[in-house]
Protein backbone atom coordinates (compact mmCIF):
# COMPACT_ATOMS: atom_id res chain seq x y z
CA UNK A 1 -19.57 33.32 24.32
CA UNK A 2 -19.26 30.82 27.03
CA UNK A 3 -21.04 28.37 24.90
CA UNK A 4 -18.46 28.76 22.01
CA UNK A 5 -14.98 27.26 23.67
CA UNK A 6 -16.76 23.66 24.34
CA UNK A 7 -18.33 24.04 20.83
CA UNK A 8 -15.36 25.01 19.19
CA UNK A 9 -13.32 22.04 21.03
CA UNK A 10 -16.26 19.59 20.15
CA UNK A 11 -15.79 20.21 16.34
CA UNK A 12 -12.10 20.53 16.54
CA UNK A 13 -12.32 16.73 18.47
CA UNK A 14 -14.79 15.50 15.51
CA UNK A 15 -12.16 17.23 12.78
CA UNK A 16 -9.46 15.30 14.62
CA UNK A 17 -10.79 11.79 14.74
CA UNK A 18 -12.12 11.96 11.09
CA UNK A 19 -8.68 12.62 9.91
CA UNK A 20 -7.38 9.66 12.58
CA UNK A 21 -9.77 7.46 10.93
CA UNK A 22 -9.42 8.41 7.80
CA UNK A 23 -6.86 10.95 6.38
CA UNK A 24 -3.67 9.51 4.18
CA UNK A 25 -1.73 9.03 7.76
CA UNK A 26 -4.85 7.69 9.43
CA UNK A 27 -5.92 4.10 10.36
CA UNK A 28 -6.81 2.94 7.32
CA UNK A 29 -4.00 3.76 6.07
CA UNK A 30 -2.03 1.92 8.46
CA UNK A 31 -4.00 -1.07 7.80
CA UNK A 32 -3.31 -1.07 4.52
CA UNK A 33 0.66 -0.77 5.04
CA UNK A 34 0.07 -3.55 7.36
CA UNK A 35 -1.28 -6.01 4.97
CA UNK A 36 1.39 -4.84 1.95
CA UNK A 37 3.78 -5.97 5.48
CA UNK A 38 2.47 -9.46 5.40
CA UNK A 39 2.60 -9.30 1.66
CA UNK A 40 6.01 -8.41 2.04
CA UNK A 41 7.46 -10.82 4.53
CA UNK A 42 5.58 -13.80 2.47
CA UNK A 43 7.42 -12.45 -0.77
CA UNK A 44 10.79 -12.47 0.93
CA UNK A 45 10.11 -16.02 2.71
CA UNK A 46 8.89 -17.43 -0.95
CA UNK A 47 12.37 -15.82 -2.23
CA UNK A 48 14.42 -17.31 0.18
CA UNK A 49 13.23 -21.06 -0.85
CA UNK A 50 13.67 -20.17 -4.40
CA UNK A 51 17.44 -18.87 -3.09
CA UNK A 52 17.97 -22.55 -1.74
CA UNK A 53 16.40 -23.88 -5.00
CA UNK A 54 18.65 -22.34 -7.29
CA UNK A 55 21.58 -23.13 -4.76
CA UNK A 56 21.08 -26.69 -4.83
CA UNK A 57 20.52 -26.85 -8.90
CA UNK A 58 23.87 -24.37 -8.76
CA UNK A 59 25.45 -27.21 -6.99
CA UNK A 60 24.26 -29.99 -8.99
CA UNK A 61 26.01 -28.36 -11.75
CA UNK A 62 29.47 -27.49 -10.58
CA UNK A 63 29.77 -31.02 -9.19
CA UNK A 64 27.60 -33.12 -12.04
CA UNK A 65 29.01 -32.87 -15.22
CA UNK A 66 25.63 -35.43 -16.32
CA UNK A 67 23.67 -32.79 -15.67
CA UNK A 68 25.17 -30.49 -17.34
CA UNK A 69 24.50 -32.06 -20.63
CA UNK A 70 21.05 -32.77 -20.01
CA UNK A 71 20.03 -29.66 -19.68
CA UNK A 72 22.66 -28.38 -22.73
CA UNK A 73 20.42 -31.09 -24.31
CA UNK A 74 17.37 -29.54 -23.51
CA UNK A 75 17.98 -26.13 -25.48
CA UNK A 76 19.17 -27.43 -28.03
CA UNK A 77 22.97 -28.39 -27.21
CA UNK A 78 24.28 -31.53 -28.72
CA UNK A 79 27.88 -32.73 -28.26
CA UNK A 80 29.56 -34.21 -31.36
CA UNK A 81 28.36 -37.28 -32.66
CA UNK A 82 24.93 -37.33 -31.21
CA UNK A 83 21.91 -38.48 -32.41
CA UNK A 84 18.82 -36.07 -32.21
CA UNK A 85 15.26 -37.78 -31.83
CA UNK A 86 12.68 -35.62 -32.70
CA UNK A 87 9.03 -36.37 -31.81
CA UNK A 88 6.49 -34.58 -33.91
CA UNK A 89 3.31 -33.07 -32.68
CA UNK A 90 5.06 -32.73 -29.61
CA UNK A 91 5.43 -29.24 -27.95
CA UNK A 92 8.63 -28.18 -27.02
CA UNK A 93 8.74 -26.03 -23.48
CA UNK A 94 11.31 -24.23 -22.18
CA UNK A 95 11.81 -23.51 -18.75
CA UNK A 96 10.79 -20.32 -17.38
CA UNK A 97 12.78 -19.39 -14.03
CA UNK A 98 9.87 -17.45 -11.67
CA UNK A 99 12.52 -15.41 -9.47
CA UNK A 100 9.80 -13.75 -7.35
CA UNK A 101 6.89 -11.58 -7.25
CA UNK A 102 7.49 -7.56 -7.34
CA UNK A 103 5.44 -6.25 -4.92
CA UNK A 104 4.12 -1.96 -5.29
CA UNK A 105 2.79 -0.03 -2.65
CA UNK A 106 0.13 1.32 -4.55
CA UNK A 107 -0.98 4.73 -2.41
CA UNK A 108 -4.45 6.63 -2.84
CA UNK A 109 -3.90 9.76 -4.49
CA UNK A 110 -2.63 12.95 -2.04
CA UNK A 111 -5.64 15.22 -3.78
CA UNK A 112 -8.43 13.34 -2.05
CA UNK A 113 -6.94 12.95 1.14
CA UNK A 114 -5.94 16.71 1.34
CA UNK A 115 -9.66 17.59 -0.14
CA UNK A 116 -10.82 15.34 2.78
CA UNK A 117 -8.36 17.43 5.89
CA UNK A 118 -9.41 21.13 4.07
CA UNK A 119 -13.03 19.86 4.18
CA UNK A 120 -13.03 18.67 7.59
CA UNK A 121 -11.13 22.03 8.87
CA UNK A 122 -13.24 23.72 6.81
CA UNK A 123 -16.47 22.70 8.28
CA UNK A 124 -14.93 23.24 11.80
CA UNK A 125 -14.13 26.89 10.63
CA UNK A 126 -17.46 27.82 9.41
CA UNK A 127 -18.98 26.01 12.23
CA UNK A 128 -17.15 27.97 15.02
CA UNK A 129 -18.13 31.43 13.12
CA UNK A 130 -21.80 30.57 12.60
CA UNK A 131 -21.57 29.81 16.65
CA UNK A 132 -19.67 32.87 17.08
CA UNK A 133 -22.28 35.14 15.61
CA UNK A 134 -25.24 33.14 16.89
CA UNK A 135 -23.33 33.70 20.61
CA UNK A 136 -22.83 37.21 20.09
CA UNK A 137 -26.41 37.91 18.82
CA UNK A 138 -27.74 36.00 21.72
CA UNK A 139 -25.79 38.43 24.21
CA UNK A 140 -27.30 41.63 22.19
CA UNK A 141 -30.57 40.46 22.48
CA UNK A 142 -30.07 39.31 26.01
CA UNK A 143 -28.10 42.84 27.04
CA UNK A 144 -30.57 44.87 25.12
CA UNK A 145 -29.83 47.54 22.56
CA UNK A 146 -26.42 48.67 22.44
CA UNK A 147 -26.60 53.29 23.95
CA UNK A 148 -23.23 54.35 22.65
């Protein structure tokens, strides 16, 4: 029996650090929040440019009234009197505004990480009973037959 407490804290120790390692709250885990982190940050940094981009072109066109019809020109917008050029065989492209990645934290499925705790604490269970009986046979056989 006295062989059973530093058993039974053994396997609850192993049970522990394999969840540490690598249950849903575990290190892995964390390194994989760290990295959607830096993923994160870079996002917000490549936003921010973009932010000053778009400020600058939002500038142009309060104050540039030049601009303005350039780029009225470019979809399509003709003032009065103007005479439209068109090239053929050349492609026409319109500008596509990119205003930033969306970024998911994509997370492992609960199931397998609570198959992977119950399995673990399972093991540990039927580990400490198996030493449990194995203990107390050990002490019947050492004690002799049982007179009651």
């Amino acid at each position: 029996m006295s062989r059973l407490v530093p058993i039974g804290i053994a396997a609850f120790i192993a049970a522990s650090l394999g969840i540490f390692f690598f249950g849903d709250s575990g290190v892995s885990a964390f390194g994989g929040l760290s990295t959607y982190e830096r993923d994160l940050e870079a996002n917000i940094e490549a936003l921010k440019l973009r932010n000053q981009d778009l400020q600058g072109d939002l500038d142009q066109l309060k104050n540039d009234p030049g601009r303005v019809r350039v780029l009225a020109r470019d979809i399509g917008l003709y003032s009065p009197g103007d005479s439209v050029v068109k090239i053929v065989g050349r492609p026409q492209k319109p500008e596509s505004y990119a205003v930033g990645d969306l970024l998911h934290l994509r997370r492992a499925e609960p199931t397998g990480n609570a198959m992977f705790k119950e399995t673990a604490l399972g093991v540990v269970a039927a580990v400490l009973v198996v030493v449990f009986f194995a203990a107390l046979a050990a002490r019947r056989r050492a004690n002799g037959p049982s007179r009651r």
